[in-house]
N, C-alpha and C. Protein backbone atom coordinates (compact mmCIF):
# COMPACT_ATOMS: atom_id res chain seq x y z
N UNK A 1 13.09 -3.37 16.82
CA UNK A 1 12.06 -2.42 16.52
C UNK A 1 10.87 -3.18 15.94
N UNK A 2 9.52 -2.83 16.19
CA UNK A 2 8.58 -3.35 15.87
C UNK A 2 8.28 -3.29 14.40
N UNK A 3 7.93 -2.37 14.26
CA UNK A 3 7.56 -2.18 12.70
C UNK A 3 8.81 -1.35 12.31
N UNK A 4 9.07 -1.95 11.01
CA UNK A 4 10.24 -1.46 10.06
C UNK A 4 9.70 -0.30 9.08
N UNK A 5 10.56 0.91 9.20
CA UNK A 5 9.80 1.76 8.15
C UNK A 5 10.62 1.95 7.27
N UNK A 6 9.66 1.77 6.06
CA UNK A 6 10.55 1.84 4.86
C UNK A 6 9.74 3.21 4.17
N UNK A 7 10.77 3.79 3.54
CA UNK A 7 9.99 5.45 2.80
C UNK A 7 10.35 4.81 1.33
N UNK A 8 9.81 4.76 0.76
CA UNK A 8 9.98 4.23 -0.99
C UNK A 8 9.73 5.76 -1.38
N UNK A 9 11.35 6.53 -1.45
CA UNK A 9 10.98 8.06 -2.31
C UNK A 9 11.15 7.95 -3.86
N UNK A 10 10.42 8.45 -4.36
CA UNK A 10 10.60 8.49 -5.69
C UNK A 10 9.68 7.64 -6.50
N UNK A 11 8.76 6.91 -5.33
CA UNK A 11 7.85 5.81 -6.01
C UNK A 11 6.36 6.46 -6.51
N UNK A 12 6.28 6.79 -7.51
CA UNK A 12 4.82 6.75 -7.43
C UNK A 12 3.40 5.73 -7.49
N UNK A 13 2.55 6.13 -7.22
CA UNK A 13 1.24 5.33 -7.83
C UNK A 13 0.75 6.55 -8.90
N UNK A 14 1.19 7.56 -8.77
CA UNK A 14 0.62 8.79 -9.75
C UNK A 14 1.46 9.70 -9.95
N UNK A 15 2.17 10.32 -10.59
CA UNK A 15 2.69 12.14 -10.40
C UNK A 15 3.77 11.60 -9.37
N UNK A 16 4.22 11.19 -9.03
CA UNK A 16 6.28 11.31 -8.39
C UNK A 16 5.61 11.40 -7.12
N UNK A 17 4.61 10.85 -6.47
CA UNK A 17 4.26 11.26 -4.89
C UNK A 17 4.87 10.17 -3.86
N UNK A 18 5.11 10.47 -2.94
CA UNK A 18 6.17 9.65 -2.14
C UNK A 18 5.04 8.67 -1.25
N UNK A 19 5.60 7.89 -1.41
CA UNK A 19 4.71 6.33 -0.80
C UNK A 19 5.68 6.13 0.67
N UNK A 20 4.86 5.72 1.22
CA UNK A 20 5.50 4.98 2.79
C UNK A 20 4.59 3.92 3.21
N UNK A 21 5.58 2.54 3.38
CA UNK A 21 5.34 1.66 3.58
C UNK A 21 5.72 1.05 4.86
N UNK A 22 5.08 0.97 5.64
CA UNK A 22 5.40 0.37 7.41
C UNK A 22 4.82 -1.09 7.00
N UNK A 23 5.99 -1.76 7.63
CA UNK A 23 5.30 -3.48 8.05
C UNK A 23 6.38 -4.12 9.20
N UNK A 24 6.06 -5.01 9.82
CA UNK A 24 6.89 -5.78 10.57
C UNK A 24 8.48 -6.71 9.50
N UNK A 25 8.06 -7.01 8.63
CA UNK A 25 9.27 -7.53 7.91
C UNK A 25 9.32 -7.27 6.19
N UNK A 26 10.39 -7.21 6.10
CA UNK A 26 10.64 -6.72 4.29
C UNK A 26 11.57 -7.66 3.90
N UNK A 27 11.54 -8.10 2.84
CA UNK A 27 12.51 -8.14 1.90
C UNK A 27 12.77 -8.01 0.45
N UNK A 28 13.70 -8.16 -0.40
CA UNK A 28 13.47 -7.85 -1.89
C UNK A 28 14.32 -8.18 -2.63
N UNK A 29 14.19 -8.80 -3.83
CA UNK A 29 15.09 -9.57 -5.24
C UNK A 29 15.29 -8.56 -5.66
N UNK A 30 16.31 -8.34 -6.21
CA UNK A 30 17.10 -7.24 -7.31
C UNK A 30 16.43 -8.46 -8.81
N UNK A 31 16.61 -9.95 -8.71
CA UNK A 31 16.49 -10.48 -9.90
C UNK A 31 15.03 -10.83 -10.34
N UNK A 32 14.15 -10.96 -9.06
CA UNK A 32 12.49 -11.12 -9.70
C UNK A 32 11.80 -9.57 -9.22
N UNK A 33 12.64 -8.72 -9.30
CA UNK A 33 11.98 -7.18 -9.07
C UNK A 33 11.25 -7.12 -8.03
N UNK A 34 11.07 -7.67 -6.94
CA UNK A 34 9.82 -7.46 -6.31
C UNK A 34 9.94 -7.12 -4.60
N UNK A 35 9.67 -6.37 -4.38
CA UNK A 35 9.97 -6.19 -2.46
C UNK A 35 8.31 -7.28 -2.00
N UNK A 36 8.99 -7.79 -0.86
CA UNK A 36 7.61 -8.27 -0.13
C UNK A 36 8.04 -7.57 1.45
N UNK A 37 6.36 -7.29 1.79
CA UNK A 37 6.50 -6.90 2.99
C UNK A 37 5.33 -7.28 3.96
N UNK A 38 5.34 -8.29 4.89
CA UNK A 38 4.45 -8.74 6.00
C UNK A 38 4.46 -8.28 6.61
N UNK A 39 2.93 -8.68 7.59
CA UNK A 39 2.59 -8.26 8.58
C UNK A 39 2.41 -6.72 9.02
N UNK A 40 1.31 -6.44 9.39
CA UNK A 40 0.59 -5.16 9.61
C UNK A 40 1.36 -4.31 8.77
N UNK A 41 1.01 -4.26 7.51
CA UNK A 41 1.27 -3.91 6.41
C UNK A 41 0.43 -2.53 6.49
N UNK A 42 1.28 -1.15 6.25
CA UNK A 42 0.14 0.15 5.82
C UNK A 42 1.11 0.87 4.88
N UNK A 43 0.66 0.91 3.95
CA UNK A 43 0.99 1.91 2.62
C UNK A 43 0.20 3.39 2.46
N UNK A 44 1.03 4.27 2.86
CA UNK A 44 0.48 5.87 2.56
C UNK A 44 0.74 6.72 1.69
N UNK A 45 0.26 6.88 0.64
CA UNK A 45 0.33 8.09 -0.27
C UNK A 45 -0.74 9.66 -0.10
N UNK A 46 -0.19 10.73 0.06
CA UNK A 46 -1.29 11.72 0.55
C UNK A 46 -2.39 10.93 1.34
N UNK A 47 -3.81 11.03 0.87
CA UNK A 47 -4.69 10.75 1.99
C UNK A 47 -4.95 9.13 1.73
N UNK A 48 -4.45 8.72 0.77
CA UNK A 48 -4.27 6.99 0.46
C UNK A 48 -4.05 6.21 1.77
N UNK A 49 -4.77 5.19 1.87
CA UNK A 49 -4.31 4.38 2.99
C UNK A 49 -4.75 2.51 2.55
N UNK A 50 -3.12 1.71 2.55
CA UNK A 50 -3.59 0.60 2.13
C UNK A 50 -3.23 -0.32 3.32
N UNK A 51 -3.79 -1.56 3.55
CA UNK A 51 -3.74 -2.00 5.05
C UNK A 51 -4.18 -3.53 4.30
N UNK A 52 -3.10 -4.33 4.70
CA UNK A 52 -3.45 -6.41 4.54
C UNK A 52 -1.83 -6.60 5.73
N UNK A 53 -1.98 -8.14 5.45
CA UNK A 53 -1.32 -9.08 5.68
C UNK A 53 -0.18 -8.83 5.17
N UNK A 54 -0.27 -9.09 3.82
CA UNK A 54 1.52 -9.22 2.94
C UNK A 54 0.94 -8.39 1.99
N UNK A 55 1.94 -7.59 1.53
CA UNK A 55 2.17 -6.99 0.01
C UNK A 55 3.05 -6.87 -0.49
N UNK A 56 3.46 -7.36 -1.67
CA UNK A 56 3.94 -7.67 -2.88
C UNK A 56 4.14 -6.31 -3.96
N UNK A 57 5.49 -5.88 -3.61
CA UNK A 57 4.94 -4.34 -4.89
C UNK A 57 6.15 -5.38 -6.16
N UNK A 58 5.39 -4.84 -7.50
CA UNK A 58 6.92 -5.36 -8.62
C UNK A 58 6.75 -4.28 -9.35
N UNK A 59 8.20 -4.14 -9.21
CA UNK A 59 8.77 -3.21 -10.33
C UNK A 59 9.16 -3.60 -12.07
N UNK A 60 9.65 -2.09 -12.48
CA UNK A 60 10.02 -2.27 -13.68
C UNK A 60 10.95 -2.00 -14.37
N UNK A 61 11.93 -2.39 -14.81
CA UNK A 61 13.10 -2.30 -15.16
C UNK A 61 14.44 -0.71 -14.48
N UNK A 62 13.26 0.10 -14.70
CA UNK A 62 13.41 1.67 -14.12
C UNK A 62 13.22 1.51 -12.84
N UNK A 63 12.68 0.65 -12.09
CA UNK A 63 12.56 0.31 -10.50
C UNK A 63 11.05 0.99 -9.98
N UNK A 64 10.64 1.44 -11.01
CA UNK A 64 9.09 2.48 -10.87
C UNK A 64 7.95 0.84 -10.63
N UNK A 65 7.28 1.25 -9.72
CA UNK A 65 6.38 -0.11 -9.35
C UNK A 65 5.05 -0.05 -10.32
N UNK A 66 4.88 -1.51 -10.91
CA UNK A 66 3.95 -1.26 -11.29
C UNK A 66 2.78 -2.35 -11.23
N UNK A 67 2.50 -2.70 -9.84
CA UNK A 67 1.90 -3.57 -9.47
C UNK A 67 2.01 -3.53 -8.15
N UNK A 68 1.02 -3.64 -7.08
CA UNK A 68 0.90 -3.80 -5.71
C UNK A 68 -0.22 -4.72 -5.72
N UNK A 69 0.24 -5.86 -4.64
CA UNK A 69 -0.56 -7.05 -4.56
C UNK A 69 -0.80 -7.54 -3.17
N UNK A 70 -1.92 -6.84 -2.50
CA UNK A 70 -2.09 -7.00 -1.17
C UNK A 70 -2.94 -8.27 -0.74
N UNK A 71 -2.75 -9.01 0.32
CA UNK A 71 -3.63 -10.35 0.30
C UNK A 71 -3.23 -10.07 2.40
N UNK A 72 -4.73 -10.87 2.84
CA UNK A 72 -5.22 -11.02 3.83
C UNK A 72 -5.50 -9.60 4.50
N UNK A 73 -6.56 -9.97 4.65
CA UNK A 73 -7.37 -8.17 5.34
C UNK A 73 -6.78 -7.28 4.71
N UNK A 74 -7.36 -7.19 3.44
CA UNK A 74 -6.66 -6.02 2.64
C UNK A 74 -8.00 -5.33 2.71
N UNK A 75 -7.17 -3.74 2.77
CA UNK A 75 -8.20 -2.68 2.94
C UNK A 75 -8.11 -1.11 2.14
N UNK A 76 -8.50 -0.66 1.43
CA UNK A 76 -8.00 0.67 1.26
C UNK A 76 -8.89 1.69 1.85
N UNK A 77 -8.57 3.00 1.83
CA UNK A 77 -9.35 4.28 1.95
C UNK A 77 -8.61 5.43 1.13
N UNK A 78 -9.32 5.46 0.22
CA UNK A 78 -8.97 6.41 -1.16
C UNK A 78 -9.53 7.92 -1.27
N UNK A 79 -9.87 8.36 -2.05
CA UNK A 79 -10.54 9.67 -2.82
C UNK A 79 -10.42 9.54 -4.29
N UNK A 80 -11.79 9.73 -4.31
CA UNK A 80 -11.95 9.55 -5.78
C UNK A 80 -12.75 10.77 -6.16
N UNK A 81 -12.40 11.61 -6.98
CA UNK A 81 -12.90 12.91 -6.90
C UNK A 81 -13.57 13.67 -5.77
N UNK A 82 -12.62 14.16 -4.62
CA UNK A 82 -12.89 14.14 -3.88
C UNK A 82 -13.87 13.39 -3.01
N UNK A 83 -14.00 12.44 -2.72
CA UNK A 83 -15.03 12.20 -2.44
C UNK A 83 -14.10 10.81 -1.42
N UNK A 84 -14.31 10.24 -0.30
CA UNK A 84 -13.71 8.89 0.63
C UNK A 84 -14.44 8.34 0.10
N UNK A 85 -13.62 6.94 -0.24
CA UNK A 85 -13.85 5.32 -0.36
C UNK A 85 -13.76 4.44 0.86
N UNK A 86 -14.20 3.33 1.58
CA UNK A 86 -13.69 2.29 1.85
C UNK A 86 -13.68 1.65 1.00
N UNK A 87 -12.75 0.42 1.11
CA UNK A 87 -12.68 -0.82 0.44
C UNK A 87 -12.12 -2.28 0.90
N UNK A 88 -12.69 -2.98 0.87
CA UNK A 88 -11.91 -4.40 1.26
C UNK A 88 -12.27 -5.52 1.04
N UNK A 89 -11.44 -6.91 1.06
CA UNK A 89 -11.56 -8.32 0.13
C UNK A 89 -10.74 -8.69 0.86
N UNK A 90 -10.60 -10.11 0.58
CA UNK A 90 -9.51 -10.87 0.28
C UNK A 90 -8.11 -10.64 -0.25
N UNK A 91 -8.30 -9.99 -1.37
CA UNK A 91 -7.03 -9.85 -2.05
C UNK A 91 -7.47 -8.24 -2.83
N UNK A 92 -6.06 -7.70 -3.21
CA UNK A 92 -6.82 -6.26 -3.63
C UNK A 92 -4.93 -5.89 -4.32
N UNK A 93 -5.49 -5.36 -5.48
CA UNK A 93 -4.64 -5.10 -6.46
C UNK A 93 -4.30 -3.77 -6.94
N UNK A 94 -3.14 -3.25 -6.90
CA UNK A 94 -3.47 -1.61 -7.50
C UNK A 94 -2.00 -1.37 -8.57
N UNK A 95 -2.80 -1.29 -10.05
CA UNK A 95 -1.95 -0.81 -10.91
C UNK A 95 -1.61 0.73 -11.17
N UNK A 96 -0.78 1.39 -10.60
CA UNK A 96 -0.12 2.61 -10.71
C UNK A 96 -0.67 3.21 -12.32
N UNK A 97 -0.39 2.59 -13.37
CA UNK A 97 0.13 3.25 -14.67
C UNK A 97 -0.96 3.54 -15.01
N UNK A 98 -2.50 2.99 -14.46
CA UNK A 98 -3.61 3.12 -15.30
C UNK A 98 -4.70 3.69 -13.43
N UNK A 99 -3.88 3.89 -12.85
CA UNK A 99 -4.74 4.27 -11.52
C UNK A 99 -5.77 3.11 -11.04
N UNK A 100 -5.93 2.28 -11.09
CA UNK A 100 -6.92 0.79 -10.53
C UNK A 100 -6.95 0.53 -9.75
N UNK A 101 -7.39 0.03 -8.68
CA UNK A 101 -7.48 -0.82 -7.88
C UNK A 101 -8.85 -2.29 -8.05
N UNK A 102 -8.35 -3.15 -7.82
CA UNK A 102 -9.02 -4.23 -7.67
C UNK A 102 -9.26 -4.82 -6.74
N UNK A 103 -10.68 -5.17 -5.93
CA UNK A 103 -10.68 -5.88 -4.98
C UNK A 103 -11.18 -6.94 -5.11
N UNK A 104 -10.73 -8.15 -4.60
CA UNK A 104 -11.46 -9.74 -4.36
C UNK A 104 -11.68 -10.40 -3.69
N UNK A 105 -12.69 -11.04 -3.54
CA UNK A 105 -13.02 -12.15 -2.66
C UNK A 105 -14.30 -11.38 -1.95
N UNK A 106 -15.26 -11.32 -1.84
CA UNK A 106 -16.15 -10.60 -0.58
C UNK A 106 -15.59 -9.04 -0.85
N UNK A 107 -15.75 -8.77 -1.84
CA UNK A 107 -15.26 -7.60 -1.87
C UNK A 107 -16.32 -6.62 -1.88
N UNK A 108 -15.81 -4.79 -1.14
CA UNK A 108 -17.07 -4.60 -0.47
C UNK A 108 -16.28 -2.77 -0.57
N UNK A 109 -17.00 -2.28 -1.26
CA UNK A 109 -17.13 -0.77 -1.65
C UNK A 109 -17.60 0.35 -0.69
N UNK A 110 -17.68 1.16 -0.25
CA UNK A 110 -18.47 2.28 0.88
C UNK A 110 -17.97 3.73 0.32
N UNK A 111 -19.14 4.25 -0.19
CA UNK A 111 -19.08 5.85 -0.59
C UNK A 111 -19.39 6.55 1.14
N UNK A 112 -18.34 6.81 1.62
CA UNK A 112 -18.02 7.33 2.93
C UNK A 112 -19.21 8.67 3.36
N UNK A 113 -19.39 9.26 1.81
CA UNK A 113 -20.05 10.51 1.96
C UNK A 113 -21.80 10.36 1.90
N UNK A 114 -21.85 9.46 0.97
CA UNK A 114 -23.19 8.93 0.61
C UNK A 114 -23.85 8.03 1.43
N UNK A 115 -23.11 6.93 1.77
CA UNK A 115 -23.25 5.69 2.46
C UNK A 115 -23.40 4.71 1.65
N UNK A 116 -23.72 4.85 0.10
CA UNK A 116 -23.74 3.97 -0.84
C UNK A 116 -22.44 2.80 -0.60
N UNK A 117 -23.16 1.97 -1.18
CA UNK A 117 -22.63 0.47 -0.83
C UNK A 117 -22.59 -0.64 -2.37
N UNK A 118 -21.42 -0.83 -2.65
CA UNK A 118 -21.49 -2.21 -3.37
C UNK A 118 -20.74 -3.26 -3.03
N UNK A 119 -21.49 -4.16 -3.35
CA UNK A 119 -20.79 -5.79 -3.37
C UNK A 119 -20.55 -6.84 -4.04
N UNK A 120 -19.71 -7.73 -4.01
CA UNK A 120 -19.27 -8.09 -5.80
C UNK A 120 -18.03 -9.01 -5.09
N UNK A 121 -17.85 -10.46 -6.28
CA UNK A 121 -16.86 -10.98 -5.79
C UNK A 121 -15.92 -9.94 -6.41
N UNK A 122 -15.79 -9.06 -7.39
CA UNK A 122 -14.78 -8.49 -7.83
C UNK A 122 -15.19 -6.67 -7.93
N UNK A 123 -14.41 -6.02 -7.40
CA UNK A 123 -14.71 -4.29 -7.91
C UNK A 123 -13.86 -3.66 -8.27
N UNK A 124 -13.89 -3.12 -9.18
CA UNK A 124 -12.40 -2.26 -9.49
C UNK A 124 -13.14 -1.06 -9.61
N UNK A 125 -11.69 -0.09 -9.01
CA UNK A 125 -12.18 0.90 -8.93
C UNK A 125 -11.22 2.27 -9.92
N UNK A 126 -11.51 3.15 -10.92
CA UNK A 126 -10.31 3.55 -11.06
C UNK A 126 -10.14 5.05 -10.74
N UNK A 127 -9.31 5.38 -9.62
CA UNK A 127 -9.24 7.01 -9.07
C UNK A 127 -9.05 8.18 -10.33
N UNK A 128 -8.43 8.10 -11.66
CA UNK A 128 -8.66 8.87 -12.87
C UNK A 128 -10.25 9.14 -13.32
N UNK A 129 -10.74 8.21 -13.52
CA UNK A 129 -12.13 8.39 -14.30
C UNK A 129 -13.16 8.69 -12.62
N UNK A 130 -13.44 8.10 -11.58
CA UNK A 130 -14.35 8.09 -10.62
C UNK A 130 -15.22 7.17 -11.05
N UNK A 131 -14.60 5.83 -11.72
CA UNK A 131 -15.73 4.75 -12.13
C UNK A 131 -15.22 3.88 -11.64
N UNK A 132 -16.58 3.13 -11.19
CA UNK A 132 -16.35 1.62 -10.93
C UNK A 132 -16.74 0.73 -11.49
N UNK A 133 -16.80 -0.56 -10.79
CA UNK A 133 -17.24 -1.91 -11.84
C UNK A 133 -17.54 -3.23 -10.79
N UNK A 134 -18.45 -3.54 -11.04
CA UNK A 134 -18.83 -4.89 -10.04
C UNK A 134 -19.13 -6.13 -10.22
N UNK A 135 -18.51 -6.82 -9.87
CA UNK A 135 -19.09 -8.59 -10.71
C UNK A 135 -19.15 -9.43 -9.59
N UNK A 136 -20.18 -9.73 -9.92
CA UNK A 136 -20.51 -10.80 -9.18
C UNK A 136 -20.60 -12.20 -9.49
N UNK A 137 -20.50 -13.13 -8.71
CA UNK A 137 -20.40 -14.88 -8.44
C UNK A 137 -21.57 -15.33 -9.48
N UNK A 138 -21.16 -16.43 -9.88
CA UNK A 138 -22.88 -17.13 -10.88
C UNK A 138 -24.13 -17.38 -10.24
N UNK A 139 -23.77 -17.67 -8.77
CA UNK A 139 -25.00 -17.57 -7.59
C UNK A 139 -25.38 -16.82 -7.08
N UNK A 140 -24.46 -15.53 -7.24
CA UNK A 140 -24.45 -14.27 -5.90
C UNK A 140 -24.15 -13.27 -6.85
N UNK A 141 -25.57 -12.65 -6.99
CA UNK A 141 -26.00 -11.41 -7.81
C UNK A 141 -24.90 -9.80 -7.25
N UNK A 142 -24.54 -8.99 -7.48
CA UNK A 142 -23.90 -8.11 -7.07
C UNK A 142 -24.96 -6.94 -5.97
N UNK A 143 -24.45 -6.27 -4.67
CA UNK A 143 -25.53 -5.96 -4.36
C UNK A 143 -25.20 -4.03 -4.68
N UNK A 144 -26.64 -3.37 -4.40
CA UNK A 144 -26.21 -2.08 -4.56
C UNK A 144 -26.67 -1.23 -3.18
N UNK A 145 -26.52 -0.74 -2.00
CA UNK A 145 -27.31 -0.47 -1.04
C UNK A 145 -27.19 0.79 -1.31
N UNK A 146 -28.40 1.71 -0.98
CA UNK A 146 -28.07 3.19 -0.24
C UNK A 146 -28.98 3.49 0.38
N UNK A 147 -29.05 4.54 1.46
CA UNK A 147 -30.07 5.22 2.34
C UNK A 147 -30.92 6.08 1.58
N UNK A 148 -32.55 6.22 2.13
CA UNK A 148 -32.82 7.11 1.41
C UNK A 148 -33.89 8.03 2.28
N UNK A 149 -34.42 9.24 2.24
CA UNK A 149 -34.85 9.61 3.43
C UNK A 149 -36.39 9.68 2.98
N UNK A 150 -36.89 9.27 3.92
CA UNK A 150 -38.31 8.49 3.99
C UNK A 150 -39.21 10.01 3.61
N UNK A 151 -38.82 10.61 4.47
CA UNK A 151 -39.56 12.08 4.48
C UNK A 151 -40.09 12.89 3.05
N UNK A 152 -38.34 12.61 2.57
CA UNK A 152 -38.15 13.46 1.54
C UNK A 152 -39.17 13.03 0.17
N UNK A 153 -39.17 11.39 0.41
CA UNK A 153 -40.31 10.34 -0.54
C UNK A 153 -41.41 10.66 -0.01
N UNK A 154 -42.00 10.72 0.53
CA UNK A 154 -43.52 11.10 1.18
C UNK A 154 -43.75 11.90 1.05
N UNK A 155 -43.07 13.56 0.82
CA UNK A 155 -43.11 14.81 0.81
C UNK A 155 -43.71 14.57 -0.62
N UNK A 156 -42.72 14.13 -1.80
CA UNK A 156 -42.40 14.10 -3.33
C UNK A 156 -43.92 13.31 -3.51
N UNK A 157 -44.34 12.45 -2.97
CA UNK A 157 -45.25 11.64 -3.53
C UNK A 157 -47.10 12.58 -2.87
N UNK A 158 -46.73 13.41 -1.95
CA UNK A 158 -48.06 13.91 -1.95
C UNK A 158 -48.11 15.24 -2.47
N UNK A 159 -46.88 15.80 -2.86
CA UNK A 159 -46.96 17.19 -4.07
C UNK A 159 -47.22 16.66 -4.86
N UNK A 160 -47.55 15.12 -5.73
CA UNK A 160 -47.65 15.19 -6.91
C UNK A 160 -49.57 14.99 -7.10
N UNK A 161 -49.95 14.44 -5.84
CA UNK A 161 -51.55 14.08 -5.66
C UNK A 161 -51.89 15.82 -5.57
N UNK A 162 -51.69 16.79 -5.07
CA UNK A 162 -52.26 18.08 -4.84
C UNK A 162 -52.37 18.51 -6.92
């Protein structure tokens, strides 16, 4: 079989919600807590979607995960007060207990609804609060993009001359 599906019930990232994890290969220590799972890696919680190379979940004594550690073409697509995220880096981190995610390397934000855009070697994002955070390289300033409608500025700027 191509991809191995594994249902992790009982796992949360939040509230007892059931995670499913598809990848081509798994395995896991009972003694360093940790399942790894390669290759076309996708993790689903409700409308959650996480997508790399390898991920790394570790648990905690109770077997409740509290760490996911995704590396190569790591990607998410979240909701954060209602609202779609993209996300993706290099490497990308998500702590369950405090709702986080972290992305690194070229890491690269998209408000799905807005089109707003950030960029940053580092962003964390946390789905509880709807805040983020961006840092950037000592050379490479963080960027902020969004669209804005030309009209609507031209309209605003000659009601204020009348």
């Amino acid at each position: 079989m191509k991809y191995l599906l594994i249902a992790l019930l009982m796992i949360n990232f939040a509230f007892c919600k059931e995670v499913v994890v598809v990848a081509d290969k798994f395995s896991a220590s009972e003694i360093t807590k940790k399942a790894t799972f390669v290759q076309n890696v996708k993790v689903s919680k409700d409308k959650d979607l996480l997508k790399a190379d390898k991920l790394i979940i570790s648990f905690d004594k109770k077997r409740k995960p509290i760490k996911y550690e995704a590396n190569g073409h790591a990607s998410i697509r979240v909701f954060i007060k209602n609202k779609e995220y993209f996300g993706s880096g290099k490497s990308l981190i998500y702590e369950p207990k405090i709702d986080e995610y972290s992305i690194k390397g070229d890491a690269i934000l998209i408000d799905k609804t807005t089109k707003k855009e950030v960029r940053g070697e580092i962003i964390r994002v946390n789905q509880k609060s709807g805040k983020y955070e961006v840092l950037g390289k000592k050379n490479q300033p963080v960027k902020f993009i969004f669209q804005i409608d030309d009209k609507d500025v031209g309209k605003k700027l000659n009601d204020k001359e009348d």
